[in-house]
N, C-alpha and C. Protein backbone atom coordinates (compact mmCIF):
# COMPACT_ATOMS: atom_id res chain seq x y z
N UNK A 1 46.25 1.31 -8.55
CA UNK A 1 45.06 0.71 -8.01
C UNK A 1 45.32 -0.77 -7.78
N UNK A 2 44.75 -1.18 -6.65
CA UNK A 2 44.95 -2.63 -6.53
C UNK A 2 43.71 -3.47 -6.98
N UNK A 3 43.85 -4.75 -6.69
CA UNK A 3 42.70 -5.78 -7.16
C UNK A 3 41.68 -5.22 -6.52
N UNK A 4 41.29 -5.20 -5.28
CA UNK A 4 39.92 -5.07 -4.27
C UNK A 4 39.17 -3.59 -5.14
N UNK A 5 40.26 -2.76 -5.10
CA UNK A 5 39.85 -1.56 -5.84
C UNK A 5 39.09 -1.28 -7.24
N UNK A 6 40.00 -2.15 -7.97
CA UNK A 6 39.07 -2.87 -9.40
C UNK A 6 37.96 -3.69 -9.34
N UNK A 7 38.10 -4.33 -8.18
CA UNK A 7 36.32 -5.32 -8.35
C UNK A 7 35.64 -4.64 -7.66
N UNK A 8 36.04 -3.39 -6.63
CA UNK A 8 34.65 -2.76 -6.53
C UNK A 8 34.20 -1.90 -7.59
N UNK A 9 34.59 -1.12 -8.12
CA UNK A 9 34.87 -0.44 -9.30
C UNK A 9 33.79 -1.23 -10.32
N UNK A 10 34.23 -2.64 -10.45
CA UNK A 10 33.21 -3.71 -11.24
C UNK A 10 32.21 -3.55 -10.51
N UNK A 11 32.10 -3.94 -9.38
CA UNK A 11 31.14 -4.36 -8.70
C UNK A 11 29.75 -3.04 -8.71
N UNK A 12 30.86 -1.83 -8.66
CA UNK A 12 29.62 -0.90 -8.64
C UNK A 12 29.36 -0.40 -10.05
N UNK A 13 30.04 -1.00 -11.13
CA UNK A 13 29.49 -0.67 -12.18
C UNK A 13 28.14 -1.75 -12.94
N UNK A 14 28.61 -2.90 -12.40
CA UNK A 14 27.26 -4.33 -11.98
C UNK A 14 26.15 -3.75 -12.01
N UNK A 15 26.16 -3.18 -10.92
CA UNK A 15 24.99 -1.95 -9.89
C UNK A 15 24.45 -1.67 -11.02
N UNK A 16 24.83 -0.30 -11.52
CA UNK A 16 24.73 0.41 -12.26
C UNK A 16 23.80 0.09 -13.57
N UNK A 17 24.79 -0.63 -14.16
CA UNK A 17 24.09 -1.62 -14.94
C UNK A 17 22.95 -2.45 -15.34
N UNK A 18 23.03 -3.34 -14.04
CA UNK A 18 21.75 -3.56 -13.34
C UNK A 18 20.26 -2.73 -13.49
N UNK A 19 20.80 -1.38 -12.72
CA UNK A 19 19.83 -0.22 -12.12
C UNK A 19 19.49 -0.10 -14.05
N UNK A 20 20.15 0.25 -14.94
CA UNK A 20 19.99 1.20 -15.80
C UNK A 20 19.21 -0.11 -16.68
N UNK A 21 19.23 -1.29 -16.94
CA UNK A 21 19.26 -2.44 -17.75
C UNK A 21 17.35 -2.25 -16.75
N UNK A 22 17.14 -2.46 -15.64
CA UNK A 22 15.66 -2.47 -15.45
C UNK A 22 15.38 -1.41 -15.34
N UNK A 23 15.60 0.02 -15.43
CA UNK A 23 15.18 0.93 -15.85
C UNK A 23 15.00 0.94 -17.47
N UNK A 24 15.95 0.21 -18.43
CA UNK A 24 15.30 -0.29 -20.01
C UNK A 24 13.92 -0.87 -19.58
N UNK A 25 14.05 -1.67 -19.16
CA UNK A 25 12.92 -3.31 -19.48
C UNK A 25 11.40 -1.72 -18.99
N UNK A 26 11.63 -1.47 -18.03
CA UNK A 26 10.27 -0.66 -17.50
C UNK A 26 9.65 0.38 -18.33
N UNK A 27 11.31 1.09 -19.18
CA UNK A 27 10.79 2.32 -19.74
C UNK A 27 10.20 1.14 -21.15
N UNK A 28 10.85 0.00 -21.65
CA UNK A 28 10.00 -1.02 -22.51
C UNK A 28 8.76 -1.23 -22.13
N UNK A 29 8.26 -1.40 -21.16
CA UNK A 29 7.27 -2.08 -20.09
C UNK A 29 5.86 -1.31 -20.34
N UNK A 30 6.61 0.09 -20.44
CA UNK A 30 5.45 1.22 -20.06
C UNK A 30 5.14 1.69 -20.90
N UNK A 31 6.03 1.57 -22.41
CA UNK A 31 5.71 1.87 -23.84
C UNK A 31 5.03 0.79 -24.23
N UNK A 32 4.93 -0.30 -23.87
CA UNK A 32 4.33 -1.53 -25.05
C UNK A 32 2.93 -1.35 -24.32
N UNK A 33 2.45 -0.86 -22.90
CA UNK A 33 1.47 -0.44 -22.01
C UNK A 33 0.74 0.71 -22.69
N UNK A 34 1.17 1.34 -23.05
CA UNK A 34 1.08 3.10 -23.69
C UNK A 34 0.58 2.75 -25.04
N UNK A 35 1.35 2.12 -26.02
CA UNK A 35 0.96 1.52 -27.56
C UNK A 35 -0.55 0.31 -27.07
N UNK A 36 -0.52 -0.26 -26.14
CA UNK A 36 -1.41 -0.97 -26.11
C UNK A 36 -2.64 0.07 -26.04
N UNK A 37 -2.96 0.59 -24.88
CA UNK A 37 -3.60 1.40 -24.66
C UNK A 37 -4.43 2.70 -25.80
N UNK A 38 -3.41 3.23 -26.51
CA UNK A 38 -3.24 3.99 -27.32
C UNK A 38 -3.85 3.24 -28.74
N UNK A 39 -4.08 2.30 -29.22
CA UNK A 39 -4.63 1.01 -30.12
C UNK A 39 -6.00 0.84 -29.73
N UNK A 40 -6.16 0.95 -27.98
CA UNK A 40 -7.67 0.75 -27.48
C UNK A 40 -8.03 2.01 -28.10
N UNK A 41 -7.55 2.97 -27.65
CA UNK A 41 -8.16 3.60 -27.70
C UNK A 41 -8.87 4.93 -29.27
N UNK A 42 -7.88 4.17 -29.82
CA UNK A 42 -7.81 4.25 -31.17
C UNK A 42 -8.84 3.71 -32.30
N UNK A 43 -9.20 2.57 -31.38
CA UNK A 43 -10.30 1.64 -32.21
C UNK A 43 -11.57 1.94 -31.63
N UNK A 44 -11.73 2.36 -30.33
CA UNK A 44 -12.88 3.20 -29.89
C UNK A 44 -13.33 4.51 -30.71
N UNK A 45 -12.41 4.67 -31.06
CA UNK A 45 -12.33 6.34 -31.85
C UNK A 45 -12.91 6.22 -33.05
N UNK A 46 -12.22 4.94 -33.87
CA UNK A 46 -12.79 4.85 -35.19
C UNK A 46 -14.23 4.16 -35.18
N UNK A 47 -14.31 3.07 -34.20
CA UNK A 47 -16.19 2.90 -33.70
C UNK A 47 -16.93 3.82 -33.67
N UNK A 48 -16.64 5.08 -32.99
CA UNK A 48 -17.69 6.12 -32.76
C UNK A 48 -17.47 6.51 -34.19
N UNK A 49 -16.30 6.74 -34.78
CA UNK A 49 -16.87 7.51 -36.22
C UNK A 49 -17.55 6.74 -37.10
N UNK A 50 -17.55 5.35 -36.97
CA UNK A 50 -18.44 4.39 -37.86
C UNK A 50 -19.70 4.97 -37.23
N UNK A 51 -20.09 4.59 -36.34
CA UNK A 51 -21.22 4.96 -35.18
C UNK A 51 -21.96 6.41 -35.98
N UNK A 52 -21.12 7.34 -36.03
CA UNK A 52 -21.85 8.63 -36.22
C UNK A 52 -21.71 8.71 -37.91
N UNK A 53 -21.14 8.08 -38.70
CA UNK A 53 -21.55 7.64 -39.65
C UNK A 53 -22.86 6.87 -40.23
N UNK A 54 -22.91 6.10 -39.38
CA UNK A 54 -23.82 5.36 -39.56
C UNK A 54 -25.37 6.28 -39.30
N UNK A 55 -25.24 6.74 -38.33
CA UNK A 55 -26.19 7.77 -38.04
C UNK A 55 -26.76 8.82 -38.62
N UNK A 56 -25.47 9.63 -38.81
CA UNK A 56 -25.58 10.84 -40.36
C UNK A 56 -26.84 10.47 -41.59
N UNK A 57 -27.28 9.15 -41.41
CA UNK A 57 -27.66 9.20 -42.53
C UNK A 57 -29.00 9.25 -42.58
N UNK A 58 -29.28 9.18 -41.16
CA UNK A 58 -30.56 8.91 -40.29
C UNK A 58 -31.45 10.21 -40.02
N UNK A 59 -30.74 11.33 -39.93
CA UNK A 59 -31.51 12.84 -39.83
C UNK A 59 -31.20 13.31 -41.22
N UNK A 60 -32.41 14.12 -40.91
CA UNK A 60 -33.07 15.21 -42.02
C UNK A 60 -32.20 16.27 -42.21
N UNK A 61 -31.75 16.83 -43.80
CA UNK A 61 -31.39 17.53 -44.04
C UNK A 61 -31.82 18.86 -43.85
N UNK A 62 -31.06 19.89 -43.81
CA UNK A 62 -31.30 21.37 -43.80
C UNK A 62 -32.52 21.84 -44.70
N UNK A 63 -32.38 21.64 -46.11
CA UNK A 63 -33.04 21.58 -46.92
C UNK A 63 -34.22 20.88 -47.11
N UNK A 64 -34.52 19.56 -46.69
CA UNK A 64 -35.51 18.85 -46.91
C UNK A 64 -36.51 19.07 -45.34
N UNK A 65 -35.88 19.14 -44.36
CA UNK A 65 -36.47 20.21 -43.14
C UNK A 65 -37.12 21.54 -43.54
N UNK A 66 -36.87 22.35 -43.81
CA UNK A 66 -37.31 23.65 -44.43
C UNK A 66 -38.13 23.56 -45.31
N UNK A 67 -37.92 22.59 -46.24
CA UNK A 67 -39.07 22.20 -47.27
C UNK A 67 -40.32 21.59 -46.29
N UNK A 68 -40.48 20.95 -45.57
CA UNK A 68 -41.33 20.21 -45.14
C UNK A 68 -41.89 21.19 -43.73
N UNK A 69 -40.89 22.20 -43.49
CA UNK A 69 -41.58 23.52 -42.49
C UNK A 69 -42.40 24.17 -43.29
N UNK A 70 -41.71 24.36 -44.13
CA UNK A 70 -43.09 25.72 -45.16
C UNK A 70 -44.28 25.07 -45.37
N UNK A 71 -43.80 23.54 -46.29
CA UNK A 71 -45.09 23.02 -46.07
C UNK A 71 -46.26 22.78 -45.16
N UNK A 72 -46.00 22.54 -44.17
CA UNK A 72 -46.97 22.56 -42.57
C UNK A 72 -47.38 23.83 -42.32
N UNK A 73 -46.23 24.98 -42.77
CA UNK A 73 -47.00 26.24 -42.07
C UNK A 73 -47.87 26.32 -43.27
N UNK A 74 -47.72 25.84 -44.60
CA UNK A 74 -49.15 26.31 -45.02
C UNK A 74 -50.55 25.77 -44.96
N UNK A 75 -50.14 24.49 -44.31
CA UNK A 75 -51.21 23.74 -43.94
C UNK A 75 -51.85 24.44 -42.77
N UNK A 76 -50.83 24.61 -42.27
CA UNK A 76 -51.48 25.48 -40.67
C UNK A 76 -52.46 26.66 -40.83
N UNK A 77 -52.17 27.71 -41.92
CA UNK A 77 -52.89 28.68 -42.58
C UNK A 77 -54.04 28.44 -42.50
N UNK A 78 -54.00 27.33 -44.06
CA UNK A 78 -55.58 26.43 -44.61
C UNK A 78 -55.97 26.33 -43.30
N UNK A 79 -55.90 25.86 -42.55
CA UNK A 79 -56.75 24.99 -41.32
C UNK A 79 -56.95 26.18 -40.44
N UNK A 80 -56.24 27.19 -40.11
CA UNK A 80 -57.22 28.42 -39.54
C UNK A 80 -58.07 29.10 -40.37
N UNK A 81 -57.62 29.06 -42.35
CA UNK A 81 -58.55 30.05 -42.69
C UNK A 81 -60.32 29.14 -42.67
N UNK A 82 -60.10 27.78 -42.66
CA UNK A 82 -61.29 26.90 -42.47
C UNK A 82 -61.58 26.94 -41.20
N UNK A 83 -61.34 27.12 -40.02
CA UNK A 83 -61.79 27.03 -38.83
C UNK A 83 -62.75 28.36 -38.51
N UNK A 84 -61.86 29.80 -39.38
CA UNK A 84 -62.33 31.08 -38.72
C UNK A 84 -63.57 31.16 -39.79
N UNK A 85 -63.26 30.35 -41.10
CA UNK A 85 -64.99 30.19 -42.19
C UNK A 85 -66.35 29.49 -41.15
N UNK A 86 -65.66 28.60 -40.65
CA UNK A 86 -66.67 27.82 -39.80
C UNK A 86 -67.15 28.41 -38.64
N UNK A 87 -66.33 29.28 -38.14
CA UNK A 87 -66.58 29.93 -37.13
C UNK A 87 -67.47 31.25 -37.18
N UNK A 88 -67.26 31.49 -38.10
CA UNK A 88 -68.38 32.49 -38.75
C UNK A 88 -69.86 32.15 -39.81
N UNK A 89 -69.98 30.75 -39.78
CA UNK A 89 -71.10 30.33 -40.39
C UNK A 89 -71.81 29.92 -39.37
N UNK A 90 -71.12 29.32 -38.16
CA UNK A 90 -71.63 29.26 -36.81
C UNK A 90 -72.08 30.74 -36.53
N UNK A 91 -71.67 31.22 -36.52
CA UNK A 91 -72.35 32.45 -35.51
C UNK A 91 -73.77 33.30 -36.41
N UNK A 92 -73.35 32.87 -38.05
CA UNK A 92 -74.30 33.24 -38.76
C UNK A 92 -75.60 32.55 -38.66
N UNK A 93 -75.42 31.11 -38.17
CA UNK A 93 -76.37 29.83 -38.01
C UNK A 93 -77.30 30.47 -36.25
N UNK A 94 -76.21 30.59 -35.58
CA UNK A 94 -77.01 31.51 -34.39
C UNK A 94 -77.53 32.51 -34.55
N UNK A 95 -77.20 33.44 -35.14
CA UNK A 95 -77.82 34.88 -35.62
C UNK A 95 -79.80 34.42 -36.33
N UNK A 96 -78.79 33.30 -37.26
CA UNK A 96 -80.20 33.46 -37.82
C UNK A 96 -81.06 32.50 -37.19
N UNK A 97 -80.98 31.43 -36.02
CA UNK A 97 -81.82 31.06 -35.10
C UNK A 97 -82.12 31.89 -33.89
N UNK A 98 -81.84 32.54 -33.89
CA UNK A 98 -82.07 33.89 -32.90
C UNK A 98 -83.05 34.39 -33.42
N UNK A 99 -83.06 35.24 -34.67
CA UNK A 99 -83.92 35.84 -35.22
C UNK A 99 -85.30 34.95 -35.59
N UNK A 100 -84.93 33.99 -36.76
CA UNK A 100 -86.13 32.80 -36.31
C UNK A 100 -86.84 33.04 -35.65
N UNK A 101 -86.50 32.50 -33.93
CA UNK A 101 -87.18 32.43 -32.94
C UNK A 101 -88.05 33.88 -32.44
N UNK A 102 -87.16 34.94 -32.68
CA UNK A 102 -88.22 35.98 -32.18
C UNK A 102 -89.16 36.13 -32.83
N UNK A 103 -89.01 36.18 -34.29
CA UNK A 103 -89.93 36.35 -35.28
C UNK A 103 -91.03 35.29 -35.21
N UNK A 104 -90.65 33.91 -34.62
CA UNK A 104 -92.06 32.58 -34.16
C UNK A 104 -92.74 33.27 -33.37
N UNK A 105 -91.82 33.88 -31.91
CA UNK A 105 -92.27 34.52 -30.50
C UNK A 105 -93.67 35.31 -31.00
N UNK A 106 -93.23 36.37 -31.88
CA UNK A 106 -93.76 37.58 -31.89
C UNK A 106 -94.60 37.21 -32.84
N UNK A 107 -94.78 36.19 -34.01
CA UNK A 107 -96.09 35.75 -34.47
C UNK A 107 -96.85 34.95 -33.56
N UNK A 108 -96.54 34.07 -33.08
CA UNK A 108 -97.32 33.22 -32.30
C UNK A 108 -98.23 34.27 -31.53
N UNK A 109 -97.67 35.16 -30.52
CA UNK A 109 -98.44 36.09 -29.63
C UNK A 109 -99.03 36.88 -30.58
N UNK A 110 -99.48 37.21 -31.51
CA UNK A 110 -100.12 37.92 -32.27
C UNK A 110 -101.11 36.49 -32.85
N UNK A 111 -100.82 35.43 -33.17
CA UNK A 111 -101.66 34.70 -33.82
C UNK A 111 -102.33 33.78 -32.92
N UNK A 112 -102.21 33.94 -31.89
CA UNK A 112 -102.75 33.25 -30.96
C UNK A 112 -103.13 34.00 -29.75
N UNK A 113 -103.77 35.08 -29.99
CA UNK A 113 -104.27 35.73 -28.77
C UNK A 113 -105.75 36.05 -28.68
């Protein structure tokens, strides 16, 4: 091999070099990009679990829900079995102003004729 032959030889191993040395720096480039990223997004992650932590503490348990359902439905009970009492002292209150009145009707026309 002669000289010209050896410095291209260099020359295209330069190249090479070159090519492969900024193909490092990029595949560096795109990892410290990736770890950056990957850190964002990492600390977003642990926010929301503070977040829904924080929250958790804010709703009603299974248990203390259910306790406080039974309770209402028995309130709900009471308050129809008092509505359908009232509702039937009403109609007893009409019954017996109904009657009342015929019984005034039907004395009056007898006591006043």
């Amino acid at each position: 091999m002669d000289e010209g032959q050896i410095q291209a030889m260099v020359y295209e191993l330069d190249k090479q070099v070159a090519v492969l040395q900024q193909r490092a720096n990029s595949a560096d480039k795109a990892v410290i990009v990736a770890l950056t990223d990957l850190g964002r997004r990492l600390d977003e992650m642990n926010q929301f679990r503070a977040q829904i932590n924080a929250e958790r503490n804010t709703f009603m348990t299974k248990d203390l829900f259910d306790a406080k359902h039974n309770e209402l439905g028995a309130k709900v009970e009471a308050l129809a079995l008092a509505k359908s009492n009232l509702e039937g002292r009403m109609w007893m209150l009409g019954a017996f102003i109904g009657v009342a009145t015929l019984i005034l009707n039907i004395a009056m026309r007898y006591l006043f004729k």
